[in-house]
N, C-alpha and C. Protein backbone atom coordinates (compact mmCIF):
# COMPACT_ATOMS: atom_id res chain seq x y z
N UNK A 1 18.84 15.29 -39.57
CA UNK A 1 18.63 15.02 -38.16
C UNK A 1 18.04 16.27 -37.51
N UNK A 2 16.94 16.12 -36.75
CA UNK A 2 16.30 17.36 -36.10
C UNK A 2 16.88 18.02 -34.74
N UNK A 3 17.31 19.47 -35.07
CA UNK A 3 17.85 19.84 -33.81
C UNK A 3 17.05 20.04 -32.57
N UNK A 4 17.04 19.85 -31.27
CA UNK A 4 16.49 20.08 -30.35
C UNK A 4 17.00 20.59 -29.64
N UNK A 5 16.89 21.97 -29.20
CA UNK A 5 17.39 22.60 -28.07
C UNK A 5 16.16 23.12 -26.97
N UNK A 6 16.34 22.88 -26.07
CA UNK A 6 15.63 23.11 -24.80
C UNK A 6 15.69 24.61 -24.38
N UNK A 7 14.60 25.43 -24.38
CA UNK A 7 14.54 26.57 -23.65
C UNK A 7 15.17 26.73 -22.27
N UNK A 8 15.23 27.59 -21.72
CA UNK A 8 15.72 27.55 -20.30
C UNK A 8 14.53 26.78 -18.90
N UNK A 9 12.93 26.86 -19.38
CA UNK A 9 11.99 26.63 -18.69
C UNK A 9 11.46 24.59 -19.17
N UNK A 10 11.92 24.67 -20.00
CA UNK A 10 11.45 22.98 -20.36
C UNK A 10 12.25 21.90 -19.58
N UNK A 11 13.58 21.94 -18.91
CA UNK A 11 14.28 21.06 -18.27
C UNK A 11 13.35 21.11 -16.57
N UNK A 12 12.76 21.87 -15.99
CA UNK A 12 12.01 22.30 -14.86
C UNK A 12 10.66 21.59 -15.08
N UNK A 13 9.71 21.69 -16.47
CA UNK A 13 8.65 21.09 -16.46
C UNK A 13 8.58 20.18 -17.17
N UNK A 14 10.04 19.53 -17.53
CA UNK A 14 10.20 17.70 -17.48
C UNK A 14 10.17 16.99 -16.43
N UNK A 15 11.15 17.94 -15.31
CA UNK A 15 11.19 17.56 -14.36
C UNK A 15 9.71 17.43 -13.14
N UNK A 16 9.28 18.27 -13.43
CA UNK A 16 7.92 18.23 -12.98
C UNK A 16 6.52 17.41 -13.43
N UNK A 17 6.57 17.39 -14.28
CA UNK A 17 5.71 16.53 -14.89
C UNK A 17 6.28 14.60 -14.25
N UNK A 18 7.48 14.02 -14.44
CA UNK A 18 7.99 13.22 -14.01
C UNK A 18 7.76 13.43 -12.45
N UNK A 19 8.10 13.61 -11.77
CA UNK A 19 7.63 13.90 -10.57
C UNK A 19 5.85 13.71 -9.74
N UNK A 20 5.32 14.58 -10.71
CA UNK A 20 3.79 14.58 -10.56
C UNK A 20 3.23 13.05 -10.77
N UNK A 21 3.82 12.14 -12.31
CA UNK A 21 3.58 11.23 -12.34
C UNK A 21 4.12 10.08 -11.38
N UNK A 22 4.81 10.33 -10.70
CA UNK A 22 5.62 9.46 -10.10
C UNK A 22 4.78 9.29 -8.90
N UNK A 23 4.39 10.65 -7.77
CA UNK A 23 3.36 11.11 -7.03
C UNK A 23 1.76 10.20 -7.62
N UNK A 24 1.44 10.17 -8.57
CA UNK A 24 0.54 9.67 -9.00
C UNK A 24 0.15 8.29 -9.17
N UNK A 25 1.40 8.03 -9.47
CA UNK A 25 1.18 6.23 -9.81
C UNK A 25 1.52 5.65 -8.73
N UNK A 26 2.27 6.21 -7.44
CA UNK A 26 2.82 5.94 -6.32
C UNK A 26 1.45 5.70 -5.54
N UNK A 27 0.70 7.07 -5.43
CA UNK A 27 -0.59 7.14 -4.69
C UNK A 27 -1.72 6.05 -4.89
N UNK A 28 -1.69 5.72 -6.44
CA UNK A 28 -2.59 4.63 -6.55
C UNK A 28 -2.16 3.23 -6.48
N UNK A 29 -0.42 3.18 -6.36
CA UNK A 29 -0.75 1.67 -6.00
C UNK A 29 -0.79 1.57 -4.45
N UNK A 30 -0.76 2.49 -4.06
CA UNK A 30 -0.71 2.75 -2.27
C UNK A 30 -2.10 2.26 -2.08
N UNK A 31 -3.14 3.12 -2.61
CA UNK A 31 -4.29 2.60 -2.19
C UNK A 31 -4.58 1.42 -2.90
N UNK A 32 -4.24 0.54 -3.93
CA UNK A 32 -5.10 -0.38 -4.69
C UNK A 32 -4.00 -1.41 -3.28
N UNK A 33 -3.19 -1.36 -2.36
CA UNK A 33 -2.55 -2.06 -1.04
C UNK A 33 -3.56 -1.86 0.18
N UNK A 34 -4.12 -0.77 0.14
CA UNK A 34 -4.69 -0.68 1.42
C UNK A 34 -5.25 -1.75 1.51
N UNK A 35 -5.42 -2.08 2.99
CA UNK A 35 -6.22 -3.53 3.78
C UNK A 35 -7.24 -3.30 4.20
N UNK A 36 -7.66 -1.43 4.52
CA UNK A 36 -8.58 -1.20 5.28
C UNK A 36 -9.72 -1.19 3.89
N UNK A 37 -9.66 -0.99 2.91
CA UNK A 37 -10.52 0.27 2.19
C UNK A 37 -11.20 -1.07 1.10
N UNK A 38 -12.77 -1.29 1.50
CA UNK A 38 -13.24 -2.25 0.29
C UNK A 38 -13.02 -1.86 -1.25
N UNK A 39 -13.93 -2.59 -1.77
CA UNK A 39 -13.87 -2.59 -3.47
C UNK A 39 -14.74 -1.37 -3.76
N UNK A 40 -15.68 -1.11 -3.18
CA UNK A 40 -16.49 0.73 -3.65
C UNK A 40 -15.51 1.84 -3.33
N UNK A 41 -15.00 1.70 -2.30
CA UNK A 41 -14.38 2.64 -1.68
C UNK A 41 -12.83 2.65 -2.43
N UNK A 42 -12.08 1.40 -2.79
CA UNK A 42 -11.12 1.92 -3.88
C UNK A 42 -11.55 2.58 -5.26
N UNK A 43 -12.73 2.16 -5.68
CA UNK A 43 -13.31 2.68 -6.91
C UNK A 43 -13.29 4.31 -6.82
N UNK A 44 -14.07 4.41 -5.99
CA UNK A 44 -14.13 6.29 -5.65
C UNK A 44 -13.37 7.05 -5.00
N UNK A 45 -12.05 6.24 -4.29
CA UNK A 45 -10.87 7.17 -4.39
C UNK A 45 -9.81 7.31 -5.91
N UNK A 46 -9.98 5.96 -6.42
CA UNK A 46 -9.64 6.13 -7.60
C UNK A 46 -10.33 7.01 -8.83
N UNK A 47 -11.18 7.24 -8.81
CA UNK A 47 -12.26 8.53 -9.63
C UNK A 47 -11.79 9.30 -9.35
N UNK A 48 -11.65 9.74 -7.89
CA UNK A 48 -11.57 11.41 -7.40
C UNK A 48 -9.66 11.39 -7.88
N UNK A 49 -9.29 10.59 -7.00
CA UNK A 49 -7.65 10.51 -7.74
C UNK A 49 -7.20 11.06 -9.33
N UNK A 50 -8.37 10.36 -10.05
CA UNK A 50 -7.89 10.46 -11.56
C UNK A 50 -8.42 11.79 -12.25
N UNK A 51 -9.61 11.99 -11.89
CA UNK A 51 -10.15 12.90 -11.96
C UNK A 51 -10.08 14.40 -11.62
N UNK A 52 -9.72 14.62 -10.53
CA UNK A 52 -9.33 15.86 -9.54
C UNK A 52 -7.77 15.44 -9.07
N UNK A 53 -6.91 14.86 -9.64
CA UNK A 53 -5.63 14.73 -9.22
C UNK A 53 -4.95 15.49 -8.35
N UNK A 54 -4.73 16.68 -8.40
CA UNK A 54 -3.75 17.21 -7.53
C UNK A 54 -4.79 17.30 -5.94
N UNK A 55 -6.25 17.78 -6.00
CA UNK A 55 -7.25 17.82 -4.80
C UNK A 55 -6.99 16.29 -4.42
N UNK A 56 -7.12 15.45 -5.38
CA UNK A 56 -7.35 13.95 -4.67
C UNK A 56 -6.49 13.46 -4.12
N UNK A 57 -5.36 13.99 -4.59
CA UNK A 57 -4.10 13.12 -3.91
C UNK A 57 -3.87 14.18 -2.62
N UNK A 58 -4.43 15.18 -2.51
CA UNK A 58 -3.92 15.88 -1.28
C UNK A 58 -5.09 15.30 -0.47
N UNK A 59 -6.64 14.96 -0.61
CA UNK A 59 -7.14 14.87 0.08
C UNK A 59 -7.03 13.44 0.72
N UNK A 60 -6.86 12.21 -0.28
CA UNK A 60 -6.22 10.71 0.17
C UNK A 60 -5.53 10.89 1.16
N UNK A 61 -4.52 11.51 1.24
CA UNK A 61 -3.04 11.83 2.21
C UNK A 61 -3.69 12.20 3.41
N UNK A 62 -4.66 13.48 3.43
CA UNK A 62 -4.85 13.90 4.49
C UNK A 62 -6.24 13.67 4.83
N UNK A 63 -6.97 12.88 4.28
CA UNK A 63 -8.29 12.25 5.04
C UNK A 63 -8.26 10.74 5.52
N UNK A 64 -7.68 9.87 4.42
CA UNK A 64 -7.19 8.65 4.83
C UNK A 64 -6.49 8.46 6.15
N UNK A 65 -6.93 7.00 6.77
CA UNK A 65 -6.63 6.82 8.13
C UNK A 65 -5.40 5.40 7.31
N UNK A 66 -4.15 5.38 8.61
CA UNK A 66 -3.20 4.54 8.71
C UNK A 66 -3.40 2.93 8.28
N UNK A 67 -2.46 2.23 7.82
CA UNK A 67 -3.44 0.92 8.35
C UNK A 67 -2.86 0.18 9.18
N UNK A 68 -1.97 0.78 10.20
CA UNK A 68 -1.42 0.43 11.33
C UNK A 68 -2.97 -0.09 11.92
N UNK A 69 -2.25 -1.03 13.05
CA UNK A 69 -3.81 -1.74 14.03
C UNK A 69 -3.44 -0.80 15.06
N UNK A 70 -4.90 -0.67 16.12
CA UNK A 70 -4.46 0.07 16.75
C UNK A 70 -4.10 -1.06 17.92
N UNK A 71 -3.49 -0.29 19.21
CA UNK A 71 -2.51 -0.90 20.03
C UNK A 71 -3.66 -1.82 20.91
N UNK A 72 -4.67 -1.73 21.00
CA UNK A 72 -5.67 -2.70 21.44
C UNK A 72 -5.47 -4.10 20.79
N UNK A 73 -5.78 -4.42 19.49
CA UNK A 73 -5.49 -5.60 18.65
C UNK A 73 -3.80 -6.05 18.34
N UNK A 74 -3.19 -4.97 18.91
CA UNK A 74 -1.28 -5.28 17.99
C UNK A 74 -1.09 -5.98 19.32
N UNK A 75 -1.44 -5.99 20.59
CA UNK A 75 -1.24 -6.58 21.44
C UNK A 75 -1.16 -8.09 22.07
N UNK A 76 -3.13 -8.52 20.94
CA UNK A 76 -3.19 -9.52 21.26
C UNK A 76 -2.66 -10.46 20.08
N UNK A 77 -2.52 -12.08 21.05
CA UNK A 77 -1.70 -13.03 19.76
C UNK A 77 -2.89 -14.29 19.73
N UNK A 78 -1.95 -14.65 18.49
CA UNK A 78 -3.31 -15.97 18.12
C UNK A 78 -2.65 -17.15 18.95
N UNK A 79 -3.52 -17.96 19.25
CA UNK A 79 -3.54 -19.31 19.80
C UNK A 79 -3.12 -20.08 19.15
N UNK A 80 -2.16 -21.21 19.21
CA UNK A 80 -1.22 -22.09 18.66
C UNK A 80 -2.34 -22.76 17.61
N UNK A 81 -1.85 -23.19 16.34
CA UNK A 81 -2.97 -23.85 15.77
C UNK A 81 -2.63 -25.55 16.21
N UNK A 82 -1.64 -25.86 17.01
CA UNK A 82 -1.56 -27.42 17.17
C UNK A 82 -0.96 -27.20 18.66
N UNK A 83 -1.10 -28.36 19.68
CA UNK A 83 -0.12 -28.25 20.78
C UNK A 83 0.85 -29.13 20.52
N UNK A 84 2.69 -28.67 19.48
CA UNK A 84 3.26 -29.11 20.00
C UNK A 84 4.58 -28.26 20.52
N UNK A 85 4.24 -28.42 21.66
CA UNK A 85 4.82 -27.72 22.56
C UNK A 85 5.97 -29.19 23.24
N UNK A 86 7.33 -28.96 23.38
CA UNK A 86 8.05 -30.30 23.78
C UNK A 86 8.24 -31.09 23.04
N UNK A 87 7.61 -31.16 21.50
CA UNK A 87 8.19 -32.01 20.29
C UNK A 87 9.03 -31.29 19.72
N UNK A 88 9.89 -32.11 18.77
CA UNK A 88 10.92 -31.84 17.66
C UNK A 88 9.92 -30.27 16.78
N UNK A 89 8.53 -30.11 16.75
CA UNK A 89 8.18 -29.39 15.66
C UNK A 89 7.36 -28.21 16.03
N UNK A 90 7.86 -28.30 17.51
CA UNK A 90 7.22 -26.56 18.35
C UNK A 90 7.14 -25.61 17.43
N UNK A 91 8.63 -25.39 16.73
CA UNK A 91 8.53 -24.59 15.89
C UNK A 91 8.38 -24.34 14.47
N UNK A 92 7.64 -25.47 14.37
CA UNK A 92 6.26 -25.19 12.72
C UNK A 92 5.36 -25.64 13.20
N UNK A 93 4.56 -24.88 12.80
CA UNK A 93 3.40 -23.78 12.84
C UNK A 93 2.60 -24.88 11.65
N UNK A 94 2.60 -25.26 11.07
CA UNK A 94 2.39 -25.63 10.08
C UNK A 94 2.34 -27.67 10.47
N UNK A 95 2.54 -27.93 11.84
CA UNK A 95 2.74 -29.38 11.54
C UNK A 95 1.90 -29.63 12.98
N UNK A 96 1.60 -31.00 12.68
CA UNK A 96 0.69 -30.99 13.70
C UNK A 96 1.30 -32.56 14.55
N UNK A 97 0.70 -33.18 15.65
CA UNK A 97 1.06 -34.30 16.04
C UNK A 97 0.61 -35.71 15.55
N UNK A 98 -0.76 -34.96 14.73
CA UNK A 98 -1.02 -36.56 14.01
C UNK A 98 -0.58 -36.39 12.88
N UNK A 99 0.17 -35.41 12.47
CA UNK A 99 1.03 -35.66 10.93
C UNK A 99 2.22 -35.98 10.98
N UNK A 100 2.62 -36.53 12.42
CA UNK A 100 4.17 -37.28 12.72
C UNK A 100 4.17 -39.01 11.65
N UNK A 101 5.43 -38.97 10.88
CA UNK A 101 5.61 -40.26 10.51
C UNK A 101 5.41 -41.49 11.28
């Protein structure tokens, strides 16, 4: 059976390495979520990500915009898709008055 004993510096850059990856795989499924960012634009943050890792993930963080809406659009609401307003089914959204039995 092979002995393994750990230097004093290898428990620190297990720990680090785990970490970095964690940072890493975190960052890219963050962006492969974004709502804002098309299909070119995930491609070439994902390059620079994989590629320049520690620059890319600092620069994602700090060049990337939110994808909060801003308070202009969070404001406004959509228009009922049916009027029933005073029936049994005001509240679905989903049913309409000529789909009553």
């Amino acid at each position: 059976m092979p002995d393994f004993k750990f230097t004093s510096t290898e428990p620190l850059w297990i720990t680090v390495w785990v970490v970095y990856i964690l940072i890493y795989w975190g960052t890219l499924a963050y962006l492969l979520n974004r709502r804002r960012f098309g299909t070119q634009e995930r491609i070439l943050w994902f390059l620079v990500i994989t590629f320049a890792p520690v620059i890319g993930i600092l620069l994602f963080v700090l060049i990337s915009e939110d994808d909060k809406l801003p308070a202009s659009h969070a404001s406004k609401s959509r228009p009922p898709l049916s009027d029933t307003t005073g029936t049994p089914w005001q509240n679905n959204p989903g049913h309409t008055k000529d789909s009553a039995p």
